[in-house]
C-alpha atoms as a PDB file:
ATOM      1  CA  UNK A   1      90.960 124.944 102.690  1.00  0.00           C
ATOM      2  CA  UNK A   2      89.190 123.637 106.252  1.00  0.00           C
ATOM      3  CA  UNK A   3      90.255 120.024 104.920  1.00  0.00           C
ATOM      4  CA  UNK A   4      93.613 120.676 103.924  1.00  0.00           C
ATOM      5  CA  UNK A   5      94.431 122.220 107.785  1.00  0.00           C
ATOM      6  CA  UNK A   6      92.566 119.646 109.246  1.00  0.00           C
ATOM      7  CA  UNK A   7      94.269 116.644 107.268  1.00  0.00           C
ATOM      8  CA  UNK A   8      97.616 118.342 108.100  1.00  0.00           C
ATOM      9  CA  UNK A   9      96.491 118.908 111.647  1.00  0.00           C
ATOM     10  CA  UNK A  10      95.689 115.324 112.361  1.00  0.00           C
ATOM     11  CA  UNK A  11      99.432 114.476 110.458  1.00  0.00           C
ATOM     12  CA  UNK A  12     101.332 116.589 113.169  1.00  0.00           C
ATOM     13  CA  UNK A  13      98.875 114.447 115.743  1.00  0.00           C
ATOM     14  CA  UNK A  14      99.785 111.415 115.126  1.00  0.00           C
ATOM     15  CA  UNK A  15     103.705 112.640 114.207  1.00  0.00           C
ATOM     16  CA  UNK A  16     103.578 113.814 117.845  1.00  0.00           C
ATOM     17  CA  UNK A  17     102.203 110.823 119.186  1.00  0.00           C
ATOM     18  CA  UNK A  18     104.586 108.619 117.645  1.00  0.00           C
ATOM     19  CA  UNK A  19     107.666 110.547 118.536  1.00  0.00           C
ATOM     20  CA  UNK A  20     106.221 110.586 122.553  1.00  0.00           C
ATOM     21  CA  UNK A  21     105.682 107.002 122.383  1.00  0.00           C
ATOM     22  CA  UNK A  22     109.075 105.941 120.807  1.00  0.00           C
ATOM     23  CA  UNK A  23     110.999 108.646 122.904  1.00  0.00           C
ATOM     24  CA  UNK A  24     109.252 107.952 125.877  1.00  0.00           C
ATOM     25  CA  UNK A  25     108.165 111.885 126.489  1.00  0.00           C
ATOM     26  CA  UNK A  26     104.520 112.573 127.668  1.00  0.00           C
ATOM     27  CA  UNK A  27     105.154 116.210 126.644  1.00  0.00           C
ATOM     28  CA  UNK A  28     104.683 115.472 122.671  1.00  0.00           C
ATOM     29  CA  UNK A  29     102.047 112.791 123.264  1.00  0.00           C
ATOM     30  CA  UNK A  30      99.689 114.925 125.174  1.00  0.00           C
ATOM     31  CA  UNK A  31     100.375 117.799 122.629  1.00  0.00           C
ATOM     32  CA  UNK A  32      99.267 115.409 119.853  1.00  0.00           C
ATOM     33  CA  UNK A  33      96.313 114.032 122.323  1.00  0.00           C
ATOM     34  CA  UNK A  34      94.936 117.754 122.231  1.00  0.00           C
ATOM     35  CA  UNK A  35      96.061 118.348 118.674  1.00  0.00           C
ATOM     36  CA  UNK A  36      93.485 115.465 117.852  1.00  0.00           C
ATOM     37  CA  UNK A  37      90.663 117.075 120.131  1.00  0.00           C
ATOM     38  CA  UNK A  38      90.930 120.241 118.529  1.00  0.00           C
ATOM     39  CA  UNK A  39      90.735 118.460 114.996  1.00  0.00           C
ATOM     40  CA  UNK A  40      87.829 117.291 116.035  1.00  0.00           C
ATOM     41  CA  UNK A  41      86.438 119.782 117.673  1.00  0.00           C
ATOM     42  CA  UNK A  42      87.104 122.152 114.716  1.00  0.00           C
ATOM     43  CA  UNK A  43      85.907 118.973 112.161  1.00  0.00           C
ATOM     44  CA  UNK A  44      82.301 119.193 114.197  1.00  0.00           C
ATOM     45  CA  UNK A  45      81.561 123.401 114.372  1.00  0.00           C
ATOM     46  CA  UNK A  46      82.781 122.990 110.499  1.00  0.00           C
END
């Protein structure tokens, strides 16, 4: 179950990321910035 919300957490990063970059909008690239710190964060006290 922990890889299954991380896998789809790091989707909806880099979904974010690509729409801020394409759209120009820093509000959905930093939101996929931190969604990829939290993965990561909740990958390492996992």
């Amino acid at each position: 179950m922990k890889n299954i919300l991380l896998i789809i957490l790091v989707i909806i990063a880099i979904a974010m990321l690509i729409i801020g970059i394409f759209w120009k909008m820093v509000a959905p690239a930093l939101t996929g910035i931190g969604f990829i710190i939290i993965s990561i964060l909740f990958n390492k006290k996992h």
